[in-house]
N, C-alpha and C. Protein backbone atom coordinates (compact mmCIF):
# COMPACT_ATOMS: atom_id res chain seq x y z
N UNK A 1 -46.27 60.01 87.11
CA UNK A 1 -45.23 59.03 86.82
C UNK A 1 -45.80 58.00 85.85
N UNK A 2 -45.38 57.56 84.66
CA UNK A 2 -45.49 56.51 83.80
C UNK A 2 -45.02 55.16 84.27
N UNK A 3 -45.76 54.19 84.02
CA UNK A 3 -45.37 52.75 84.31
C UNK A 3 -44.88 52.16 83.37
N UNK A 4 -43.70 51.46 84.17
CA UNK A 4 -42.70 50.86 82.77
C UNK A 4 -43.45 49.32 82.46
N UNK A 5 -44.87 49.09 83.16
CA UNK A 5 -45.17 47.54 82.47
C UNK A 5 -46.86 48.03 82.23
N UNK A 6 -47.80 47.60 81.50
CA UNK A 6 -49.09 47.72 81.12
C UNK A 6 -50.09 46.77 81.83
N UNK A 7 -50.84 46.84 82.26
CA UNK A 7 -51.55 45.71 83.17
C UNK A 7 -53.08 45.49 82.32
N UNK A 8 -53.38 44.39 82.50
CA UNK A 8 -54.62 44.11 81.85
C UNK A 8 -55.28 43.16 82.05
N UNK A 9 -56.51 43.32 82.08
CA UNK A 9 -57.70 42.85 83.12
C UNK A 9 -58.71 41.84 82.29
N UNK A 10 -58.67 40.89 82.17
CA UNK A 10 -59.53 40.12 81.22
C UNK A 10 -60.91 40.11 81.74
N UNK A 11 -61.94 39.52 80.47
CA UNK A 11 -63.36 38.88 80.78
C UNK A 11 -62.84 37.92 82.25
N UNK A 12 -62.53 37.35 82.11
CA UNK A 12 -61.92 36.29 82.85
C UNK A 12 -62.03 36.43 84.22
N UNK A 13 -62.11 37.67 84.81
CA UNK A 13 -61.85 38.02 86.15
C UNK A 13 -63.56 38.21 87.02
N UNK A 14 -63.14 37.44 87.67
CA UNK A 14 -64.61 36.77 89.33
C UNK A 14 -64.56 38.22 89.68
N UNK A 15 -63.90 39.09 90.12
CA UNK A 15 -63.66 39.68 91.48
C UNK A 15 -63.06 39.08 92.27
N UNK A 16 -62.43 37.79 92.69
CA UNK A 16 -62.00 37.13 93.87
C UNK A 16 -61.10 38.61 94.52
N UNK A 17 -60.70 39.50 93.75
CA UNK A 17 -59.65 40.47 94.67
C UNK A 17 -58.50 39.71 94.92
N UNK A 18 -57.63 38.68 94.74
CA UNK A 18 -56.57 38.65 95.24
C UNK A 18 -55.21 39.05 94.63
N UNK A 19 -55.55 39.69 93.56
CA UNK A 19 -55.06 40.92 92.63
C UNK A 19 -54.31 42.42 93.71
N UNK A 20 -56.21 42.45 94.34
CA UNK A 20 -55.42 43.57 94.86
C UNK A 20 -55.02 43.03 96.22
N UNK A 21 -55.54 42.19 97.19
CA UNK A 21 -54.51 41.70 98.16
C UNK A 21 -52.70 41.73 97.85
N UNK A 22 -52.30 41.03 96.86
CA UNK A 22 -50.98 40.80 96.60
C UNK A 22 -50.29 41.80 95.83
N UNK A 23 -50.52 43.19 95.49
CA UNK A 23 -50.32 44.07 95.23
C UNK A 23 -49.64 45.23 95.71
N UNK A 24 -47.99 44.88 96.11
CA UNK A 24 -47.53 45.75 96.96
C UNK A 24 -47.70 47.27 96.57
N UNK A 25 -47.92 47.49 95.47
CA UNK A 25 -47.82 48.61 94.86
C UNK A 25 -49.64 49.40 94.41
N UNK A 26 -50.30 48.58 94.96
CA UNK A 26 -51.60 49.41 95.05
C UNK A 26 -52.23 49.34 93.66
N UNK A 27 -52.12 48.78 92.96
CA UNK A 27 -52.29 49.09 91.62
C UNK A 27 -53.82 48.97 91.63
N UNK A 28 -54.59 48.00 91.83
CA UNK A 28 -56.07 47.47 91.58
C UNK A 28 -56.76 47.84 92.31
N UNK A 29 -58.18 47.99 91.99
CA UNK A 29 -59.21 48.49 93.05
C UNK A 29 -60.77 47.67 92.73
N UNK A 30 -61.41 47.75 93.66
CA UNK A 30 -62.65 46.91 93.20
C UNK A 30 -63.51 48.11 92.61
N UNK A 31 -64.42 47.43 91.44
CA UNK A 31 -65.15 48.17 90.85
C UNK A 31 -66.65 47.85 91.32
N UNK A 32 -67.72 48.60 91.06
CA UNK A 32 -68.83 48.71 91.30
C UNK A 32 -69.33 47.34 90.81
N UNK A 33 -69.45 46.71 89.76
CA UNK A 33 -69.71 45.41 88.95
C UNK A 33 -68.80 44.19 89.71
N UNK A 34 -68.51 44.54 90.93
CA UNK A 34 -67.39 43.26 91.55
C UNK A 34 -66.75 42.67 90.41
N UNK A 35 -65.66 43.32 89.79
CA UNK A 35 -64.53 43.58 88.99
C UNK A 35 -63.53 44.05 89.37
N UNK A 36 -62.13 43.71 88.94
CA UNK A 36 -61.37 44.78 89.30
C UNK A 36 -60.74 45.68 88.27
N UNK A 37 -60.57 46.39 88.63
CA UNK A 37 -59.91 47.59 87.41
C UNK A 37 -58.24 47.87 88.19
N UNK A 38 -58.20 48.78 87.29
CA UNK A 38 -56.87 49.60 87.85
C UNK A 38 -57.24 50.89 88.01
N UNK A 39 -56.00 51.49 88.62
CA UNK A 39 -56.08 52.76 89.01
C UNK A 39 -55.68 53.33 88.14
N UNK A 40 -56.18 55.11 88.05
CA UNK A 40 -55.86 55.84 86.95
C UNK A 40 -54.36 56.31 87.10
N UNK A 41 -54.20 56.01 88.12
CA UNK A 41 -52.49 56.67 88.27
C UNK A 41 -51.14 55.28 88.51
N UNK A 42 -51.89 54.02 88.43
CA UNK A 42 -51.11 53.01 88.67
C UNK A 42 -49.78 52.91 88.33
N UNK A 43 -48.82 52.26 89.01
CA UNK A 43 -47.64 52.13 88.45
C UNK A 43 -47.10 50.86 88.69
N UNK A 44 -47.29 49.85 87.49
CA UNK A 44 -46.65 48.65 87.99
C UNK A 44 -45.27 48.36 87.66
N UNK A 45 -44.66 47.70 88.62
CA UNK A 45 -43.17 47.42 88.17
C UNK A 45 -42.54 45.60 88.20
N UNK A 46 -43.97 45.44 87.47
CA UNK A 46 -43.46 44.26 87.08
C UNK A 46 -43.12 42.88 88.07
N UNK A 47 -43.72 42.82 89.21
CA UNK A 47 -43.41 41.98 89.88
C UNK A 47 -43.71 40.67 89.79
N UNK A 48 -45.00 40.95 88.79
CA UNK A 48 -46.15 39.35 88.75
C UNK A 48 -46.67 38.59 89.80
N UNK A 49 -46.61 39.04 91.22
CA UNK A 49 -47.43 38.65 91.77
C UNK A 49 -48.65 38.64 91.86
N UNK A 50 -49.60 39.70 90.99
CA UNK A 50 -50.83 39.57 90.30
C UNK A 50 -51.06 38.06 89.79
N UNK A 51 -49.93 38.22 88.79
CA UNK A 51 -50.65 37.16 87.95
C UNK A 51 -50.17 35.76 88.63
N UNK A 52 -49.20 35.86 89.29
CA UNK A 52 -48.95 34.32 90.47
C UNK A 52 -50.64 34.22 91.08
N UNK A 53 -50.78 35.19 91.56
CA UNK A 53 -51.46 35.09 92.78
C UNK A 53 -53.34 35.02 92.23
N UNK A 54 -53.25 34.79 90.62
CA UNK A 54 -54.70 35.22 90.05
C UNK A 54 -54.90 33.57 89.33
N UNK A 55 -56.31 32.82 90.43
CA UNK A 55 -56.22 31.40 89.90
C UNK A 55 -57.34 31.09 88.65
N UNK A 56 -57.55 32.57 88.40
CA UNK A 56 -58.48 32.53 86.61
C UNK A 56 -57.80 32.67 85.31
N UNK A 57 -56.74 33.31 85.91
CA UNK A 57 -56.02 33.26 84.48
C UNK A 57 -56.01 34.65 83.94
N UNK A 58 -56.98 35.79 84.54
CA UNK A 58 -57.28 36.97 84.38
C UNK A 58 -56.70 38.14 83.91
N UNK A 59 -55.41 38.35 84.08
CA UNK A 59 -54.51 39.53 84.01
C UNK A 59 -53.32 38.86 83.27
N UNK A 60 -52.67 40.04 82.27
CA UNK A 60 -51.51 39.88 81.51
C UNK A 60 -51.14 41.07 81.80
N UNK A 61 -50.03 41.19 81.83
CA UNK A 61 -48.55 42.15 82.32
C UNK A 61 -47.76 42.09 80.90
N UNK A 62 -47.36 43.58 80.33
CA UNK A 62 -46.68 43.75 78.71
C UNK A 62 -46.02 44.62 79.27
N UNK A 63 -44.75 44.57 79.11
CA UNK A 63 -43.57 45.31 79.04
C UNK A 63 -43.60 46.51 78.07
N UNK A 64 -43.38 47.84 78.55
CA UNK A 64 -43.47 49.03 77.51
C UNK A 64 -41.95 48.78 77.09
N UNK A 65 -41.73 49.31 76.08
CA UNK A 65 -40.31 49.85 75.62
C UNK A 65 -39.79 50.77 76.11
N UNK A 66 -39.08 50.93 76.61
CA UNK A 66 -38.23 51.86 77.12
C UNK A 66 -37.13 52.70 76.23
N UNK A 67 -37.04 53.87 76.38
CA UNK A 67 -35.85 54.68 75.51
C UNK A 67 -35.47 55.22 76.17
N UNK A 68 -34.39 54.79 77.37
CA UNK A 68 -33.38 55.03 77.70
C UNK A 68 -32.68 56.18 77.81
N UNK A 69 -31.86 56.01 76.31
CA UNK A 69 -31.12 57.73 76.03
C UNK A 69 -31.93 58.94 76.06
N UNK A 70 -33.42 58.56 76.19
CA UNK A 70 -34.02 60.02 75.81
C UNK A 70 -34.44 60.58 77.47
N UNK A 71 -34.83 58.84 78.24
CA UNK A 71 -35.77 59.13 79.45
C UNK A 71 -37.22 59.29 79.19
N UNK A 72 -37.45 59.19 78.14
CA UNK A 72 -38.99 58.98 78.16
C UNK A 72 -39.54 57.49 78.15
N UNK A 73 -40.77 57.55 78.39
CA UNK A 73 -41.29 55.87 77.86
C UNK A 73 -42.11 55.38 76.88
């Protein structure tokens, strides 16, 4: 499944994890370097509670384009 929003992880990010705490959708995982990454299969839908819930400033959320009439993304 393709995600209709792009997630992205700045220098910026401690590890605090509360990325992936507030993450109904599973998206983040801790990395070996106490970082977080994403998952290779993630699917975000845009909720922004990441980035509510992230007090570094760390993560930006970009809207893909969508094409509709075709169904692809």
């Amino acid at each position: 499944m393709l995600t209709p929003y792009e997630v992205y992880v700045g220098a910026e990010c401690v590890g605090c994890g509360k990325c992936i705490d507030v993450c109904e959708r599973d998206c983040f995982v801790m990395l070996e370097d106490s970082k977080v990454g994403l998952r290779a299969d993630y699917v975000c839908v845009g909720c922004m509670k990441c980035i509510e819930g992230c007090a570094y400033n760390a993560l930006s959320v970009k809207e893909l384009i969508r094409r509709q009439y075709r169904g692809i993304w």
